[in-house]
Protein backbone atom coordinates (compact mmCIF):
# COMPACT_ATOMS: atom_id res chain seq x y z
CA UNK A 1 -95.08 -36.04 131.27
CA UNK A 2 -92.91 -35.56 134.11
CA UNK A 3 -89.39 -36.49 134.70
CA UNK A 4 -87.55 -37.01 138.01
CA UNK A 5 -84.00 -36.41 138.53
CA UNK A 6 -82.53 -37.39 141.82
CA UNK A 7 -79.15 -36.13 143.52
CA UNK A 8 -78.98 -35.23 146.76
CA UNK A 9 -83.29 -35.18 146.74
CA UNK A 10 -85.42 -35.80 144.07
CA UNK A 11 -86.72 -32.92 142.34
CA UNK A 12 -89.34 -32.98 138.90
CA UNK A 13 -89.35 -30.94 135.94
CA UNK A 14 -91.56 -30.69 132.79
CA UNK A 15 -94.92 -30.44 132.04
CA UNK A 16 -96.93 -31.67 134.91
CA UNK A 17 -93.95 -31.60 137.70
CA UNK A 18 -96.11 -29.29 139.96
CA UNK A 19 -98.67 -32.31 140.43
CA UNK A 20 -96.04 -34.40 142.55
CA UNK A 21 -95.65 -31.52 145.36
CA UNK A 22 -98.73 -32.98 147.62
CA UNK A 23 -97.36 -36.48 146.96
CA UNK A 24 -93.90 -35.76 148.07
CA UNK A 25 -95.18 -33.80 150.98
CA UNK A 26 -97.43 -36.55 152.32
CA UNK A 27 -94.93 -39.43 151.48
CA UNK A 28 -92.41 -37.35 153.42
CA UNK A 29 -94.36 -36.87 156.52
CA UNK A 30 -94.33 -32.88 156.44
CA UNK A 31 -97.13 -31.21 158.95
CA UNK A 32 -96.77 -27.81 157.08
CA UNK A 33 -95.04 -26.45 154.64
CA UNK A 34 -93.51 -22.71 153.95
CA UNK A 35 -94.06 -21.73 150.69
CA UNK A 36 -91.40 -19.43 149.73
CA UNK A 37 -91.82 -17.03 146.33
CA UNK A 38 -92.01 -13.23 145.14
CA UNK A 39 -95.35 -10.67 144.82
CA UNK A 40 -95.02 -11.06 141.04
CA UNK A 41 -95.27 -14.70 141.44
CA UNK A 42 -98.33 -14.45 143.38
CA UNK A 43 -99.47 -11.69 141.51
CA UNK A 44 -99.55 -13.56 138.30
CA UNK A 45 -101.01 -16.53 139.75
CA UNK A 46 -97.94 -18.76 139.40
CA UNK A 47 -97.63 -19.86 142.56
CA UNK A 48 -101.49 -20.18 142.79
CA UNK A 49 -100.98 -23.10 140.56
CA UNK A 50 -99.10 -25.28 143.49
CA UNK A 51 -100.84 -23.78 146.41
CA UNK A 52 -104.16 -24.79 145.29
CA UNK A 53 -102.41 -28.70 144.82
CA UNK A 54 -101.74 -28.40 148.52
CA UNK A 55 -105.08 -27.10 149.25
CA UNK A 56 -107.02 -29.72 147.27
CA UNK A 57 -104.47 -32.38 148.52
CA UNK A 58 -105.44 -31.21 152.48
CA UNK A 59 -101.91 -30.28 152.67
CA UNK A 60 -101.05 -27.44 155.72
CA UNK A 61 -99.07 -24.43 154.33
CA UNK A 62 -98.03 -20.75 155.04
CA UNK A 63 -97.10 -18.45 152.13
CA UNK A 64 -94.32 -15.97 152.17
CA UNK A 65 -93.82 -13.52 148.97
CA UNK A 66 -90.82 -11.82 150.13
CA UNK A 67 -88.31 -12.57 148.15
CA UNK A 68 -86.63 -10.03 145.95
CA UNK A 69 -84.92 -10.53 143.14
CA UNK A 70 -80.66 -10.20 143.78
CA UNK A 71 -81.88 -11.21 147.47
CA UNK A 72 -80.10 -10.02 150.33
CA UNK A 73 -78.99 -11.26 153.78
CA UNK A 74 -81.91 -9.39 155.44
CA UNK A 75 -84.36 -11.12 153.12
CA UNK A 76 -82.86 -14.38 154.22
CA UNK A 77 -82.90 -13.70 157.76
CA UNK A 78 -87.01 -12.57 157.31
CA UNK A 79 -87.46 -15.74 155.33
CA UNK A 80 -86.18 -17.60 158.46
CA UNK A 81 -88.16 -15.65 160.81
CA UNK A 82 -91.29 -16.69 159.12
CA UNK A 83 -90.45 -20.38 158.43
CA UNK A 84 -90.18 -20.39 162.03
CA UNK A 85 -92.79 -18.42 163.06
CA UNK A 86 -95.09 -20.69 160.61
CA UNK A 87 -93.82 -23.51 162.59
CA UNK A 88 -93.34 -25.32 158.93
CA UNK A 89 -91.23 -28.55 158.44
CA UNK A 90 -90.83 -28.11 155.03
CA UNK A 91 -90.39 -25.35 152.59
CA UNK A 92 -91.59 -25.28 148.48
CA UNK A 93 -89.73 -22.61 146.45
CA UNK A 94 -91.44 -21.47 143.99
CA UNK A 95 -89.78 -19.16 140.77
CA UNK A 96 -86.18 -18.47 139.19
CA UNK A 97 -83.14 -17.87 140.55
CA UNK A 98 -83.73 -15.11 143.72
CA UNK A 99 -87.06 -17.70 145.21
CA UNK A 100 -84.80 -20.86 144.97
CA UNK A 101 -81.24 -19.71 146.62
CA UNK A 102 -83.16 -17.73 149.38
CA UNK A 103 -85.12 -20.53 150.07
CA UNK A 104 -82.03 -22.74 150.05
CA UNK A 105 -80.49 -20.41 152.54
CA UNK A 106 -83.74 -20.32 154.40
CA UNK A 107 -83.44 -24.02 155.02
CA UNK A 108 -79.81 -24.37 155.60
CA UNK A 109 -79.83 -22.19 158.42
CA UNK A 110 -83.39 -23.34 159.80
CA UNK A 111 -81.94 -27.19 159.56
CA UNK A 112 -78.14 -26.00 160.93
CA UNK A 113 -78.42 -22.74 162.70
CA UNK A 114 -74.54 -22.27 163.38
CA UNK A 115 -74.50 -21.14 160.04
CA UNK A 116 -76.84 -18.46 160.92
């Protein structure tokens, strides 16, 4: 089962979580998403498991495995350059630490670029 746990957005966690990605997506009114991860993530078919969601939910997506683990400002900046290059509305991080506070910065600056 699932739990949700909202703050300043809602975000899931336990068994099942991944299943409410599409949901949130559509209820949200994205048009694509970026999803934002590492090669070993991919590799290992982790992030297979919520990229085939959005594909069997229809759902519009680029994927970008660039992130490295103890990222650095350059990775941010590329992560940026592809979120807009993707043209994406939304981003999904998917992993630990590195995946999660690049793709925070990622969206920071894409949503407020004077902090660029």
């Amino acid at each position: 089962m699932a739990n949700r746990m909202i703050l300043n957005e809602t975000s899931y966690f336990g068994k099942g979580a991944i299943e409410n990605v599409p949901t949130e997506f559509k209820a949200r009114g994205f048009k694509k998403a970026a999803v934002i991860t590492d090669k070993d993530l991919v590799k290992f078919e982790v992030a297979t498991k919520v990229t085939k969601l959005l594909e069997e939910a229809g759902v519009d997506y680029a994927l970008y495995d660039g992130i490295v683990p103890n990222p650095t400002i350059q990775n941010v900046k590329d992560g940026l350059a592809f979120v807009k290059e993707a043209q994406a509305d939304c981003i999904i991080a998917i992993g630990g630490g590195s995946p999660i506070d690049t793709a925070k910065a990622i969206a920071i600056i894409a949503t407020n670029p004077e902090f660029s």
